[in-house]
Every structure is written in structure tokens, then in C-alpha cells.
PDB file of N, CA and C in Angstrom:
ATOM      1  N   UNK A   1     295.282  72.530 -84.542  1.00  0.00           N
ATOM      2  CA  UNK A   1     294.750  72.283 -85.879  1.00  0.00           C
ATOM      3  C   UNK A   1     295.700  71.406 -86.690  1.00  0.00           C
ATOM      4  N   UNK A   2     297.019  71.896 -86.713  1.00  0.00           N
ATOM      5  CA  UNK A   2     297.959  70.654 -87.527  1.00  0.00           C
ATOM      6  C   UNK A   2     297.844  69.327 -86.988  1.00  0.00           C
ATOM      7  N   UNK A   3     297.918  69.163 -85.676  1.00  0.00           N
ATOM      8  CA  UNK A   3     297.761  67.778 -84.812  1.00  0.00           C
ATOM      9  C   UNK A   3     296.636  67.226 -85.479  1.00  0.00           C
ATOM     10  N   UNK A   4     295.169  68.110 -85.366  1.00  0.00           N
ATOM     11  CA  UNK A   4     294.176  67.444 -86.123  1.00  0.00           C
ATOM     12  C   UNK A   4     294.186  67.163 -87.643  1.00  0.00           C
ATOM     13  N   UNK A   5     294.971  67.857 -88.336  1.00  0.00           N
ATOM     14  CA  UNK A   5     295.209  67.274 -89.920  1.00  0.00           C
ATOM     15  C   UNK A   5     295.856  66.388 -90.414  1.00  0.00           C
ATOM     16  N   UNK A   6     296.758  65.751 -89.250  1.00  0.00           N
ATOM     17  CA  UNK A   6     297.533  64.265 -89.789  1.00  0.00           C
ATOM     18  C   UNK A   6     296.482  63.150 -89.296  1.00  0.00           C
ATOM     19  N   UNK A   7     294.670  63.567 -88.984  1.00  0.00           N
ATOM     20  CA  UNK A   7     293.939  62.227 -88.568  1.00  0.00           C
ATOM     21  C   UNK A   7     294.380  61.623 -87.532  1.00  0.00           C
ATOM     22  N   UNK A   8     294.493  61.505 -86.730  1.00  0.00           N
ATOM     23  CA  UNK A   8     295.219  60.809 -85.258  1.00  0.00           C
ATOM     24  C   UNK A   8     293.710  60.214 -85.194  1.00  0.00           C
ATOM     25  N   UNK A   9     294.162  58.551 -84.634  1.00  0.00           N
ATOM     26  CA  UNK A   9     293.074  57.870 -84.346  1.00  0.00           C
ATOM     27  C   UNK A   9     292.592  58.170 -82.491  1.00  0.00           C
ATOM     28  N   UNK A  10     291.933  57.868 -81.853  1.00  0.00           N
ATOM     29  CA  UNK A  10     290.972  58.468 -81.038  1.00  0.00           C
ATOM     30  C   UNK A  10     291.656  57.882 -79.799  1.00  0.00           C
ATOM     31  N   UNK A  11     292.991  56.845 -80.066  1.00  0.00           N
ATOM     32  CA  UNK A  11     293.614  56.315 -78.912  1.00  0.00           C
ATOM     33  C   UNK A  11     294.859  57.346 -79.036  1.00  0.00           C
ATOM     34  N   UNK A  12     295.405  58.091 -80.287  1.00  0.00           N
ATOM     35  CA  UNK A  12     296.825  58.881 -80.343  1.00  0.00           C
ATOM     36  C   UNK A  12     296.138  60.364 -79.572  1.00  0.00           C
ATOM     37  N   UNK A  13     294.615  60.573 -79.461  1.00  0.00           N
ATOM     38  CA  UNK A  13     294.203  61.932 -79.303  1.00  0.00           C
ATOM     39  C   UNK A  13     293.760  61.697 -77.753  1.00  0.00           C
ATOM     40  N   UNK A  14     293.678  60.246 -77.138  1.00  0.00           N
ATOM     41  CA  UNK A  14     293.252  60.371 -75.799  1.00  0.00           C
ATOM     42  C   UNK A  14     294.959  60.361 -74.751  1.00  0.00           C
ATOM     43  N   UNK A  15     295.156  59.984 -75.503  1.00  0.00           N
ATOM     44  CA  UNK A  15     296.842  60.058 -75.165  1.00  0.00           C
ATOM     45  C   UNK A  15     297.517  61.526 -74.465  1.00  0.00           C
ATOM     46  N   UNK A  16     297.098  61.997 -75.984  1.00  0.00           N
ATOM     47  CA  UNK A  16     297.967  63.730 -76.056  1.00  0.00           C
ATOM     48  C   UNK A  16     296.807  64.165 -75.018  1.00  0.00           C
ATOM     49  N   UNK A  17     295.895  64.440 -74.671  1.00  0.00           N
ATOM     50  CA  UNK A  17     294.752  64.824 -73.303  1.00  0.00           C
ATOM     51  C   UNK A  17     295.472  64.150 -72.338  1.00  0.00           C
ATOM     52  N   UNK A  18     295.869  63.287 -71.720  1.00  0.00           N
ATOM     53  CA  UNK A  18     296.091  62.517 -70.610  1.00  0.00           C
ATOM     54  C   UNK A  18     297.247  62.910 -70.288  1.00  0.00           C
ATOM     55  N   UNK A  19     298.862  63.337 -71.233  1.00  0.00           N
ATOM     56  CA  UNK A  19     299.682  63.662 -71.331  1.00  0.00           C
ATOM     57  C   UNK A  19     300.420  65.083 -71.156  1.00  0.00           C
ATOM     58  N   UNK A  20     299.538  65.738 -72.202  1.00  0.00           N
ATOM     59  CA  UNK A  20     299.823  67.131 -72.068  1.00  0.00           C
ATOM     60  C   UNK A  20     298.694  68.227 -71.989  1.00  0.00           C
ATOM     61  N   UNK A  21     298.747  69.217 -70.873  1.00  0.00           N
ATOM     62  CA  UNK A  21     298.556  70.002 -70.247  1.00  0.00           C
ATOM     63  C   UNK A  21     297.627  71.188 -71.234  1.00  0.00           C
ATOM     64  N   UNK A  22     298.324  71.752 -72.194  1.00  0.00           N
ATOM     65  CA  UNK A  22     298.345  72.497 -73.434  1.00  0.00           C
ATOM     66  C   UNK A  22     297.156  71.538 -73.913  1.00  0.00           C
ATOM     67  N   UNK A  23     296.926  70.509 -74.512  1.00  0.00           N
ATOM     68  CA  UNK A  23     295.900  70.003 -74.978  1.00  0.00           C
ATOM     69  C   UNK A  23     294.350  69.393 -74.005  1.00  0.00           C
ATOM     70  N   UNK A  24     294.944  69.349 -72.702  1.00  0.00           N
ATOM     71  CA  UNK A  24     293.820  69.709 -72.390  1.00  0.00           C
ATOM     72  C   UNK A  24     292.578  70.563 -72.294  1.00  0.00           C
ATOM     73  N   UNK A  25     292.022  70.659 -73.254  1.00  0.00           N
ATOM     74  CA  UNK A  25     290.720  71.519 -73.601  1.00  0.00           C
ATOM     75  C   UNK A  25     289.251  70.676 -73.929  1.00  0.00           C
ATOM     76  N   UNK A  26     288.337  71.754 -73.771  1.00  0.00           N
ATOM     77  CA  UNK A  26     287.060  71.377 -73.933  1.00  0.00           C
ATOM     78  C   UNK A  26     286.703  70.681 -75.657  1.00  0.00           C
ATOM     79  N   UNK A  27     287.449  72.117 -76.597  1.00  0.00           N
ATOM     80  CA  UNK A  27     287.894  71.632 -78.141  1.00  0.00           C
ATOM     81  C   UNK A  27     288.160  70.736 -78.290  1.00  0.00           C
ATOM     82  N   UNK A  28     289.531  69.785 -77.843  1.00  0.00           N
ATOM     83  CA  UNK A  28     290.043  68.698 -78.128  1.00  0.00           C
ATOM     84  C   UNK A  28     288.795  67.561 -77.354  1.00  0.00           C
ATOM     85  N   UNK A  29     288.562  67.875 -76.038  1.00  0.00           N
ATOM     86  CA  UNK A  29     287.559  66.720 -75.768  1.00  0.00           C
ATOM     87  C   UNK A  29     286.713  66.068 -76.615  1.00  0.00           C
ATOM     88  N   UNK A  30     286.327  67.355 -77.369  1.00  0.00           N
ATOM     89  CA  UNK A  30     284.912  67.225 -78.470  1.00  0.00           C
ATOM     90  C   UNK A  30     285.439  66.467 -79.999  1.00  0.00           C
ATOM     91  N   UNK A  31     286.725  66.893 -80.135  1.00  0.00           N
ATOM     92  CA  UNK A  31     287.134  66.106 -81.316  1.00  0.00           C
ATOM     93  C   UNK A  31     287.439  64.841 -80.848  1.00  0.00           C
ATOM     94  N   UNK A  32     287.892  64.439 -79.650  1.00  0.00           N
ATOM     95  CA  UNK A  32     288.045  63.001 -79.148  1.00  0.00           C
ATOM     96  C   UNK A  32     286.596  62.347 -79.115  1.00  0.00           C
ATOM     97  N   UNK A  33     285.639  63.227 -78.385  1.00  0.00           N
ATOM     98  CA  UNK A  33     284.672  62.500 -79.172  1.00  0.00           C
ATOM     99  C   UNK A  33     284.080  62.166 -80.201  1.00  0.00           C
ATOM    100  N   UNK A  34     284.242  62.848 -81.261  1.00  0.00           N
ATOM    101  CA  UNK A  34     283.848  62.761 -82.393  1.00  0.00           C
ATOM    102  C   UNK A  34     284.546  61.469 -83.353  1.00  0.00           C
ATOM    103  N   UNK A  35     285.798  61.278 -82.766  1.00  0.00           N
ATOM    104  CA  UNK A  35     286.248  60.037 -83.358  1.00  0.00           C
ATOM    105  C   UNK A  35     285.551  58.564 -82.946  1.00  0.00           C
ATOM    106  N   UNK A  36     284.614  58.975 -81.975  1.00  0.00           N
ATOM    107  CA  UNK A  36     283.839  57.656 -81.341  1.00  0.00           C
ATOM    108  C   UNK A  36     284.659  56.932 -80.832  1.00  0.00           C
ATOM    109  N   UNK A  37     285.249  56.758 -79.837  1.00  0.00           N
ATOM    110  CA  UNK A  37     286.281  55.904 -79.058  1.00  0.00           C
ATOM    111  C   UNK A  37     285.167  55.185 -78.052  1.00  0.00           C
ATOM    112  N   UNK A  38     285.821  53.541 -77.846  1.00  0.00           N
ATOM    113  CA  UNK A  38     285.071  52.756 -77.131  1.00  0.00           C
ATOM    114  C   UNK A  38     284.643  52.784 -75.750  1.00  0.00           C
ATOM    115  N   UNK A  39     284.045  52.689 -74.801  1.00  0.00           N
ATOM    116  CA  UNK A  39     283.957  53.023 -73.627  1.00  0.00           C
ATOM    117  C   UNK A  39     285.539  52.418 -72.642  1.00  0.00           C
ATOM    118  N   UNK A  40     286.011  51.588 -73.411  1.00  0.00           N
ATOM    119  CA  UNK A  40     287.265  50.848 -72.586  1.00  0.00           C
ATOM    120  C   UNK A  40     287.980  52.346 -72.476  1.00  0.00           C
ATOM    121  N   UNK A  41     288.356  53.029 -73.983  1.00  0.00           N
ATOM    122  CA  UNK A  41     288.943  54.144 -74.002  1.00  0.00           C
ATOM    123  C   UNK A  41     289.009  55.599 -73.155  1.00  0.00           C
ATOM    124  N   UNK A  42     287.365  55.786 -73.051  1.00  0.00           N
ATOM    125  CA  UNK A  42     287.294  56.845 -72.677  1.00  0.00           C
ATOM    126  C   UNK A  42     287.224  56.290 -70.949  1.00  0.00           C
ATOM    127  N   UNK A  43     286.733  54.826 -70.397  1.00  0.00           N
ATOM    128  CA  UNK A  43     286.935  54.813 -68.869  1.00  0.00           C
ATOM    129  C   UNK A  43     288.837  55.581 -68.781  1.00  0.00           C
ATOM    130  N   UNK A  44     289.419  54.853 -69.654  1.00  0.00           N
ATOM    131  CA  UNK A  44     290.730  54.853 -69.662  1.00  0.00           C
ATOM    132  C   UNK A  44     291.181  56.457 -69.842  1.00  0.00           C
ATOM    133  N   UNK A  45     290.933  57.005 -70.191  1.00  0.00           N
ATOM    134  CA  UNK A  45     291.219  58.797 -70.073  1.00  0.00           C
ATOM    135  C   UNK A  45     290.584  58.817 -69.002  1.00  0.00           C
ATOM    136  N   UNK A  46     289.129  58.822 -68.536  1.00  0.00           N
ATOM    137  CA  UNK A  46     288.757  59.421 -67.131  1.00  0.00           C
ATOM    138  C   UNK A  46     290.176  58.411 -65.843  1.00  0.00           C
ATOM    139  N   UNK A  47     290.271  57.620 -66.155  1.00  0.00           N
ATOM    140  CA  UNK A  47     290.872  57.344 -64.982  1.00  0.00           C
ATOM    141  C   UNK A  47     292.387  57.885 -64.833  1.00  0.00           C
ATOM    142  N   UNK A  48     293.208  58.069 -65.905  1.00  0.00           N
ATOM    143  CA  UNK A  48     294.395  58.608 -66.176  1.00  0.00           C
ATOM    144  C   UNK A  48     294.734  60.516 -66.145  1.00  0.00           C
ATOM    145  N   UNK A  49     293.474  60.943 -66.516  1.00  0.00           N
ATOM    146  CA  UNK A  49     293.454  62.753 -66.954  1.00  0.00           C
ATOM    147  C   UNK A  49     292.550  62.815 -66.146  1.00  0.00           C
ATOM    148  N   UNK A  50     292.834  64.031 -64.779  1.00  0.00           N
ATOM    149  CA  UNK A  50     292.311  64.809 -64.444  1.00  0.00           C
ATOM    150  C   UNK A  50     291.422  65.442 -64.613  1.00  0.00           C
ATOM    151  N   UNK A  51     291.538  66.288 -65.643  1.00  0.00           N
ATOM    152  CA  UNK A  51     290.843  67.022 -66.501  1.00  0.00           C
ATOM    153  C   UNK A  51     289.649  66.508 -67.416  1.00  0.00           C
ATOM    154  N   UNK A  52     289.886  65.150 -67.265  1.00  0.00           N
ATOM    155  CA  UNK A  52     288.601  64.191 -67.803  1.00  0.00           C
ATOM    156  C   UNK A  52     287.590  64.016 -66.825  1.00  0.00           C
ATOM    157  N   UNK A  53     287.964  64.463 -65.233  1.00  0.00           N
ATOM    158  CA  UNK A  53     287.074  63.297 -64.556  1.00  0.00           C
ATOM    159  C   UNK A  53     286.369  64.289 -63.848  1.00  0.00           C
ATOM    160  N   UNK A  54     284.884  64.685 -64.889  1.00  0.00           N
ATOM    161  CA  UNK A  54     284.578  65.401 -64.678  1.00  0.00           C
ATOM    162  C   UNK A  54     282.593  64.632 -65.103  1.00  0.00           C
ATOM    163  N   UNK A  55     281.788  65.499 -64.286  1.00  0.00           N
ATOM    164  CA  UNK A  55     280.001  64.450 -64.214  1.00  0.00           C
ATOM    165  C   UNK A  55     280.348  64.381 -65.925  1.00  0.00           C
ATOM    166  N   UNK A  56     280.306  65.494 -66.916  1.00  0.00           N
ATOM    167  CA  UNK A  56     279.736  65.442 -68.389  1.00  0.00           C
ATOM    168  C   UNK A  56     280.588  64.052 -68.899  1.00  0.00           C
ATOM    169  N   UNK A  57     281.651  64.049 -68.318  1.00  0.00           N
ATOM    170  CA  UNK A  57     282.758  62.936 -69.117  1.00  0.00           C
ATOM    171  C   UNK A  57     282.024  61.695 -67.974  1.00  0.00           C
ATOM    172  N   UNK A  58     281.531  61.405 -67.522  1.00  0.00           N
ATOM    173  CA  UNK A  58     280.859  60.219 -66.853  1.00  0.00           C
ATOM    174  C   UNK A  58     279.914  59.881 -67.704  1.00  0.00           C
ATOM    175  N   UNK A  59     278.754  61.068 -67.636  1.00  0.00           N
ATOM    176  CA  UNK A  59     277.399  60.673 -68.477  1.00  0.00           C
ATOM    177  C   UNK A  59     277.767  60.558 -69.967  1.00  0.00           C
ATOM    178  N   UNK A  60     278.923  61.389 -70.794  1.00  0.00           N
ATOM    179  CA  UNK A  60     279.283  60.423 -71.515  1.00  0.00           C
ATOM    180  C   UNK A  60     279.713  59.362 -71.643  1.00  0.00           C
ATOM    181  N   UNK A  61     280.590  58.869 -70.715  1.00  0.00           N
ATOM    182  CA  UNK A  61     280.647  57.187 -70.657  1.00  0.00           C
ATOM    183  C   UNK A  61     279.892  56.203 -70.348  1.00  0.00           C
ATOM    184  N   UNK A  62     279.001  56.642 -69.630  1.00  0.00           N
ATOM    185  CA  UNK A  62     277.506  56.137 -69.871  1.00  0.00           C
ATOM    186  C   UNK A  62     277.118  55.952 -71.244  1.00  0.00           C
ATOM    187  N   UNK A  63     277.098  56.670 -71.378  1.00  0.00           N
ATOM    188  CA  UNK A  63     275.901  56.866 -72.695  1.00  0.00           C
ATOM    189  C   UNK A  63     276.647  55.982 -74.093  1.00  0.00           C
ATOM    190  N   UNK A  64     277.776  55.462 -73.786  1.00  0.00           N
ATOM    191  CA  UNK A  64     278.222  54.288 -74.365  1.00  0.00           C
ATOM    192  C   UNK A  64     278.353  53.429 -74.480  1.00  0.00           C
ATOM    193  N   UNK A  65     277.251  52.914 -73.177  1.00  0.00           N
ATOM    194  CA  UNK A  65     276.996  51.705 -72.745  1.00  0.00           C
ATOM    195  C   UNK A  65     277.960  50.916 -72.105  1.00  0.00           C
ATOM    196  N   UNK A  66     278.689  51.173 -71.446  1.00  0.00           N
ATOM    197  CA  UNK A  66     279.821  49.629 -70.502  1.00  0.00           C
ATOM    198  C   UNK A  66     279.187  49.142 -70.360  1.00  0.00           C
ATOM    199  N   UNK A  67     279.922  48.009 -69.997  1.00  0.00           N
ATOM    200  CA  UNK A  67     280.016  46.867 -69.078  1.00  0.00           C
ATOM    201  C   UNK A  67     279.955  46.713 -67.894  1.00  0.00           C
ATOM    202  N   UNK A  68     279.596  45.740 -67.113  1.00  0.00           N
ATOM    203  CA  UNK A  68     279.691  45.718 -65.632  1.00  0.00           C
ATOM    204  C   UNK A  68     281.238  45.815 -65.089  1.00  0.00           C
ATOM    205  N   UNK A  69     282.076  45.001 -66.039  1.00  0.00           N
ATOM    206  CA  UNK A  69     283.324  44.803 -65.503  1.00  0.00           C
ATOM    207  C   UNK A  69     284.019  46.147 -66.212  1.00  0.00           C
ATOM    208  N   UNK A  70     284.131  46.668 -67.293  1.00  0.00           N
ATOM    209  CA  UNK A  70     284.519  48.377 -67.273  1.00  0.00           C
ATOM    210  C   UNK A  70     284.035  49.637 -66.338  1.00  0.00           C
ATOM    211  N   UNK A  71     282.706  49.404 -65.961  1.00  0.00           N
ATOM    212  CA  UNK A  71     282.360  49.858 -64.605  1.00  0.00           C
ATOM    213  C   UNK A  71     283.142  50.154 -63.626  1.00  0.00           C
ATOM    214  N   UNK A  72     283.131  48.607 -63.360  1.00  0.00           N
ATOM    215  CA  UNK A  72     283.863  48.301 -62.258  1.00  0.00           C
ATOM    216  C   UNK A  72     285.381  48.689 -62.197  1.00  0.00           C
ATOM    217  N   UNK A  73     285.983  48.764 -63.390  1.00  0.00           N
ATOM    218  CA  UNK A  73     287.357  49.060 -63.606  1.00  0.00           C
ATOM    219  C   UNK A  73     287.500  50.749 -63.812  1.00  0.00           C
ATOM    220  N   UNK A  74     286.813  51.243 -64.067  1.00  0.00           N
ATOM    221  CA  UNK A  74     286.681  52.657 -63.472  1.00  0.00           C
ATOM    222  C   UNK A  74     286.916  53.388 -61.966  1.00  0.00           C
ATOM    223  N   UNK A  75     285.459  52.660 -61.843  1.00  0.00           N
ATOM    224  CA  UNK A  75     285.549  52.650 -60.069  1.00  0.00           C
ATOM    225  C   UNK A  75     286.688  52.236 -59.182  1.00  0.00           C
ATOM    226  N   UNK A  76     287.530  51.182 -59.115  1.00  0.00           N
ATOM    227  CA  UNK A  76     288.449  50.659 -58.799  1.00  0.00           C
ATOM    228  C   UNK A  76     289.371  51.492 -58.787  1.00  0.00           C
ATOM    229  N   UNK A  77     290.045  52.308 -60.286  1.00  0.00           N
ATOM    230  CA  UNK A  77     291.117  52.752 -60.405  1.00  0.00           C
ATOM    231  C   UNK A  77     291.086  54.408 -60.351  1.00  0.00           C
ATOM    232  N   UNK A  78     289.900  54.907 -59.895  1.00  0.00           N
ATOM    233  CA  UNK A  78     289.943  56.091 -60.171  1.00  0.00           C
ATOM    234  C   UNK A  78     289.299  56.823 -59.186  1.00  0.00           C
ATOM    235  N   UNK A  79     289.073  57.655 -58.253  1.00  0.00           N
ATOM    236  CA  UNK A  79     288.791  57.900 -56.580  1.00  0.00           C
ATOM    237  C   UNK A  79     287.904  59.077 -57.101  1.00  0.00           C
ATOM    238  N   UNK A  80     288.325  59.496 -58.404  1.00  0.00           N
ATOM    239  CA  UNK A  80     286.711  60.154 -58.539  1.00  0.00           C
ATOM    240  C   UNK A  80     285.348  59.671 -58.647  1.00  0.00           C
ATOM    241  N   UNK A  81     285.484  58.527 -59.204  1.00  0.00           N
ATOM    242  CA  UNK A  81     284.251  57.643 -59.037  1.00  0.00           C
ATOM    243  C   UNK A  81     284.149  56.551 -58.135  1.00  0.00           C
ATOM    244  N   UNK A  82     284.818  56.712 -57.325  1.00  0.00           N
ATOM    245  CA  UNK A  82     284.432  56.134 -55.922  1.00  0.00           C
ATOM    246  C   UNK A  82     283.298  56.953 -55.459  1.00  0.00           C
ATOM    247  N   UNK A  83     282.044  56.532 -56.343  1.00  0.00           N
ATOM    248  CA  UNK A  83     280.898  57.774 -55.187  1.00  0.00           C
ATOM    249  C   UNK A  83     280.066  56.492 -55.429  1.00  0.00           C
ATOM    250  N   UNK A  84     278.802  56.682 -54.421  1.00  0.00           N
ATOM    251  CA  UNK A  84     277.612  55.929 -54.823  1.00  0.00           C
ATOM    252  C   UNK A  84     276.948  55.856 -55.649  1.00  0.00           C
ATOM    253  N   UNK A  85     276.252  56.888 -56.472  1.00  0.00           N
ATOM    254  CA  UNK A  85     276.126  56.849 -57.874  1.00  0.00           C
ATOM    255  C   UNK A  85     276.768  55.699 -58.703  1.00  0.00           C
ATOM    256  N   UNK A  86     277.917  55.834 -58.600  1.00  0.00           N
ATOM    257  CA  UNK A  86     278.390  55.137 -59.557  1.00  0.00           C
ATOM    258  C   UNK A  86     278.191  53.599 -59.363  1.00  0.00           C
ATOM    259  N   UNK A  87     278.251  53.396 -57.885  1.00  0.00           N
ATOM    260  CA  UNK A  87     278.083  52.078 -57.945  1.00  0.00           C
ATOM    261  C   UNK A  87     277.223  51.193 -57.849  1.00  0.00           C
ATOM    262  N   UNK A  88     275.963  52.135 -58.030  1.00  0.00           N
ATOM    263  CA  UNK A  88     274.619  51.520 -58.106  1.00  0.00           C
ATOM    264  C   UNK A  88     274.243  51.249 -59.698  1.00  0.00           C
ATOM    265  N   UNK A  89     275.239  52.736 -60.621  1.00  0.00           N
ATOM    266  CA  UNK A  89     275.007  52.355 -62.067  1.00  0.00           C
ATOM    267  C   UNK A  89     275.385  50.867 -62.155  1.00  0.00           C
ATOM    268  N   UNK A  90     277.234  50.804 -61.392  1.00  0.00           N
ATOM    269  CA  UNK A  90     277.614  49.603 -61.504  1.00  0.00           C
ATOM    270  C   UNK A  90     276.769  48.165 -61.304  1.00  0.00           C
ATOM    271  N   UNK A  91     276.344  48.432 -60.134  1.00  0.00           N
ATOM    272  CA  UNK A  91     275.064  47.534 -60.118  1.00  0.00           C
ATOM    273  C   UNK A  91     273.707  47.062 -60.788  1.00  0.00           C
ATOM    274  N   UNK A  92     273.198  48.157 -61.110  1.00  0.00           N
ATOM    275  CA  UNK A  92     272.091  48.336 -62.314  1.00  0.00           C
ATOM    276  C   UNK A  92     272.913  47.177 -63.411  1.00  0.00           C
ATOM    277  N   UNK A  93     273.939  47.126 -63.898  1.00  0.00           N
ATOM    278  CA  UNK A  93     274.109  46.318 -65.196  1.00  0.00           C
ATOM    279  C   UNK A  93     274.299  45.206 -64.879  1.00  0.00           C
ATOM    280  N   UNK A  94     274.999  44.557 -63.527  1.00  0.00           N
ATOM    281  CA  UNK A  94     274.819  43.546 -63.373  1.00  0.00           C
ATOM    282  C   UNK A  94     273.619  43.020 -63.664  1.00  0.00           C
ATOM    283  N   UNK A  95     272.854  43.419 -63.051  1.00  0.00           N
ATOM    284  CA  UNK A  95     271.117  42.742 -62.536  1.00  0.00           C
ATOM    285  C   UNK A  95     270.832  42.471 -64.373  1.00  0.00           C
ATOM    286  N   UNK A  96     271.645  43.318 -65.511  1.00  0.00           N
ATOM    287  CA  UNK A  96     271.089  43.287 -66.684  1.00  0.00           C
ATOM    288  C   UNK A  96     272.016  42.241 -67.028  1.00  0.00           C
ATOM    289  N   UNK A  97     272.232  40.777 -66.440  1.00  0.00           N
ATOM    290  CA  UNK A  97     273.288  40.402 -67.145  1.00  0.00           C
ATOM    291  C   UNK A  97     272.747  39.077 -67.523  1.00  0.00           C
TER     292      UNK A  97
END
């Protein structure tokens, strides 16, 4: 709760998740979302935190619309989304390009 009262912008709160252990929670996820962070951001926690790379934290990054090439930079760097799924989403946006 103090962490959340000095306002931390949504890159200082994906940080402290990726970092420390103790703040990994479902709570903090939800306030990270609530700050609306860009899909660059949140590929960037799923690929760094564990604890991020999880289906709900996908279909939320979906649902923020990427890019073909943030897609792709997901997939690349992160062996949880090395699945097929993903790389047909990946594909799907090309074809939208």
C-alpha cells in the first residue's frame, strides 16, 4: 500500500513484479493493470517474470492489440510462448498489415 501511494508509473510497478518475489501477486498485477501500460510493456514483463507468463497475462496482451513485430518479440524471447497458438496469432496480424 505505501509503494502504491507514492503513484509509481506502470514501468516503476512492472519492474518491482519482474524483480521481487514479495511483490509478485495477483493484487499488484491488477494495479499494474490499471495503470494501462503499453503492450511493449507488458510483452516485456511476460518475457522477464515468471510469474507473468501465464494464458490470463497473454489474453491480456492481446487484448491490447500488438503488433506483428511485438508478437514476434515475445515469441522469440520467451519459451513460454513458443507454442502454436501464438504463432498463428502472430500470423493473423501480419495478413492485417
Amino acid at each position: 500500500e505505501y509503494y502504491k501511494s507514492l503513484k509509481p508509473d506502470y514501468e516503476g510497478v512492472g519492474e518491482v513484479i519482474a524483480n521481487c518475489k514479495f511483490c509478485q501477486t495477483e493484487e499488484m498485477l491488477e494495479y499494474y493493470k490499471s495503470l494501462k501500460p503499453s503492450y511493449n510493456d507488458v510483452g516485456w514483463l511476460i518475457i522477464n517474470c515468471k510469474f507473468c507468463q501465464t494464458a490470463e497475462m497473454l489474453e491480456y496482451y492481446k487484448s491490447l492489440k500488438p503488433d506483428y513485430e511485438g508478437v514476434g518479440e515475445v515469441i522469440a524471447y520467451c519459451k513460454f510462448c513458443q507454442t502454436e497458438e501464438m504463432r498463428k496469432y502472430r500470423d493473423s496480424l501480419k495478413e492485417k498489415k
